[in-house]
Protein backbone atom coordinates (compact mmCIF):
# COMPACT_ATOMS: atom_id res chain seq x y z
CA UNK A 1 -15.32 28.70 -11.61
CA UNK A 2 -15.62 28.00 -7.68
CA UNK A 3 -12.99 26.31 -6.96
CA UNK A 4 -13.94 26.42 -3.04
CA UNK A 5 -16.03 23.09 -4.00
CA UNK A 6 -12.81 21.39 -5.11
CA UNK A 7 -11.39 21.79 -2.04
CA UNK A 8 -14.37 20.83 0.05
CA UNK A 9 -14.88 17.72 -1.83
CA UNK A 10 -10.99 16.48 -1.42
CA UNK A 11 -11.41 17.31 2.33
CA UNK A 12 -14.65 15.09 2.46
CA UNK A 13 -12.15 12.13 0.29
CA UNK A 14 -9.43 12.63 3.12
CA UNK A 15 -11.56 12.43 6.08
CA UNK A 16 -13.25 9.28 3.57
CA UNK A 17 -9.59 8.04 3.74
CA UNK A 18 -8.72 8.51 7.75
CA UNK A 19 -12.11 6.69 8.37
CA UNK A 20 -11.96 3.89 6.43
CA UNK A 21 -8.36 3.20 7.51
CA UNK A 22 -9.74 3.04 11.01
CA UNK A 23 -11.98 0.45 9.96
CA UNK A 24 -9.86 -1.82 8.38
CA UNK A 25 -11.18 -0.86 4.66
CA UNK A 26 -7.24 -0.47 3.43
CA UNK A 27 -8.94 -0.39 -0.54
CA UNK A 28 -11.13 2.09 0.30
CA UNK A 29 -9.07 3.91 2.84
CA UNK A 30 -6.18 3.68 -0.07
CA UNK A 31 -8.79 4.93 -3.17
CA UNK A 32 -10.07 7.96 -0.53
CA UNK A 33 -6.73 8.79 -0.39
CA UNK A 34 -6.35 9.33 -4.33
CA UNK A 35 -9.45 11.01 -4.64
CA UNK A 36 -8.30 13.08 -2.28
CA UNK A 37 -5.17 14.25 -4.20
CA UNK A 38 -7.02 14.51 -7.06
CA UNK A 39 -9.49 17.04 -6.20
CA UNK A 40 -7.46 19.08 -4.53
CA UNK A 41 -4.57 19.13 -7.49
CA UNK A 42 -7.33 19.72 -9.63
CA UNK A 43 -9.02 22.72 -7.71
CA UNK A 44 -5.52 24.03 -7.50
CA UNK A 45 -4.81 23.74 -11.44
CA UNK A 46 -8.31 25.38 -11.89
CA UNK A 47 -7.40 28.04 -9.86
CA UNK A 48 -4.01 28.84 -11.10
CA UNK A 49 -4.89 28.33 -14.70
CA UNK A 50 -9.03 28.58 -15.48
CA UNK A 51 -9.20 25.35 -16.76
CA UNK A 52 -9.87 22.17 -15.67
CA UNK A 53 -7.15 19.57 -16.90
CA UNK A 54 -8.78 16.32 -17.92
CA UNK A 55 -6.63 13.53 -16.83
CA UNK A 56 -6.82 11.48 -13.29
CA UNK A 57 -3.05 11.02 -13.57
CA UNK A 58 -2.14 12.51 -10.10
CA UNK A 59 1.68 13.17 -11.88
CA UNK A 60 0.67 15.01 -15.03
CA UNK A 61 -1.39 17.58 -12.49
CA UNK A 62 1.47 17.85 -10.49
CA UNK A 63 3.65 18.60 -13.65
CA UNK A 64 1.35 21.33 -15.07
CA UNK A 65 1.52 22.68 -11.10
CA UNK A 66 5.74 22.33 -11.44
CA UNK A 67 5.29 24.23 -14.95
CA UNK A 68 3.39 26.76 -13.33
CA UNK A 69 6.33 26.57 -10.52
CA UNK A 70 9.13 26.45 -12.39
CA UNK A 71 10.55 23.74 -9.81
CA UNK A 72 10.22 20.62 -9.15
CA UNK A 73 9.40 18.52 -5.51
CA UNK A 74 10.35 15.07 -5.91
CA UNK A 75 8.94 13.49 -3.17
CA UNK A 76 5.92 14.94 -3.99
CA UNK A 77 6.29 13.07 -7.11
CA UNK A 78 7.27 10.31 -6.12
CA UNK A 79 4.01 10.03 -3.76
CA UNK A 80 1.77 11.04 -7.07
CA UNK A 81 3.18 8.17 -8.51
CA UNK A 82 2.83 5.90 -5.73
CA UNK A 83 -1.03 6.78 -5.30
CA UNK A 84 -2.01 6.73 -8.87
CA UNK A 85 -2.33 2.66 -8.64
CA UNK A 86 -4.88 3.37 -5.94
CA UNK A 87 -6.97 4.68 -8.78
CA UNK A 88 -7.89 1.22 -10.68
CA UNK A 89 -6.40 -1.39 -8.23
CA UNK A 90 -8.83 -0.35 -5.04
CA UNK A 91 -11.59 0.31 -7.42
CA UNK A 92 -11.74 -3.34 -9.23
CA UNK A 93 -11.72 -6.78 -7.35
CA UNK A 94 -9.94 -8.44 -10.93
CA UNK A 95 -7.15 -5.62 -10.77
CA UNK A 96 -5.13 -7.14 -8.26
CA UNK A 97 -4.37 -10.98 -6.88
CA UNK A 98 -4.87 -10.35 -2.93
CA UNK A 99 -6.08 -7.71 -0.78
CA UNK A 100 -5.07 -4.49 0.51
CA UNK A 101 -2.78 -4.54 3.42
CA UNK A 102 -2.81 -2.39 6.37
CA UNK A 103 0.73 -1.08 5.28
CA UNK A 104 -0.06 -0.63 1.45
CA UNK A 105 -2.82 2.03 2.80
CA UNK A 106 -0.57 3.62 5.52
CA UNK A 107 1.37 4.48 2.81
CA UNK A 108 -1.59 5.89 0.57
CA UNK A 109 -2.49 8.17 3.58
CA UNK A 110 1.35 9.26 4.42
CA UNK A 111 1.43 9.88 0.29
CA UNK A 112 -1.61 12.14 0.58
CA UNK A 113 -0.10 14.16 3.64
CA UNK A 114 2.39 14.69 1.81
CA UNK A 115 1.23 15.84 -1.58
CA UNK A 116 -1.98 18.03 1.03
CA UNK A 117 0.36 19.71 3.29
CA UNK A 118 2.87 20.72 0.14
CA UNK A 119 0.12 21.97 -2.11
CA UNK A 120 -1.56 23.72 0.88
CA UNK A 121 2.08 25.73 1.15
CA UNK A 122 1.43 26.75 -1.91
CA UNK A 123 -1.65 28.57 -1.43
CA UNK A 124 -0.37 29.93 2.28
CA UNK A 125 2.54 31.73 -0.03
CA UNK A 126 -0.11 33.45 -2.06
């Protein structure tokens, strides 16, 4: 499987992310930022594995990727966790009681650098 599409497709979700942050869309700058993750945890898992993992839980990829490991980042985690709420909560208008804030989607985007730039290192050390 090409996972080279993957990657291409998270990069479109992150630029998606930086945009829509720019324009004030803090749901959809905070859902882009998810996606984002996703894809490219998922491209990764492909790669490392042959198999694509079906879950959207942003931690359990990142545990099959800390199996693989055999070590564990927990600020990576910790961001996972923090973004997986992005995945319903900017997607439905009856998920949560007010809007996004400019701050809640910040912190989507600095949770996506994050998790990017350490699963990135991991493919510079191959």
């Amino acid at each position: 499987m090409d996972v080279r599409i993957w990657k291409v497709k998270a990069e479109r979700f992150r630029k998606a992310a930086e945009s829509e942050f720019e324009r004030g869309r803090y749901d959809v700058a905070s859902f882009s930022a998810y996606q984002a993750v996703e894809l490219y945890l998922k491209g990764l898992v492909i790669e490392r594995t042959g198999s694509k993992p079906y879950t959207h839980l942003l931690t359990e990829l990142l545990s099959i990727l800390f199996e693989l490991l055999g070590s564990r980042d927990e600020k990576v985690m910790k961001c996972a966790s923090s973004l997986e709420v992005h995945y319903l909560q900017a997607r439905y208008p009856d998920s949560r009681l007010r809007d996004y804030t400019r701050e809640e989607a910040e912190e989507a985007l600095r949770c996506m650098e994050v998790i990017l730039n350490f699963v990135k290192a991991l493919e510079s050390d191959n």
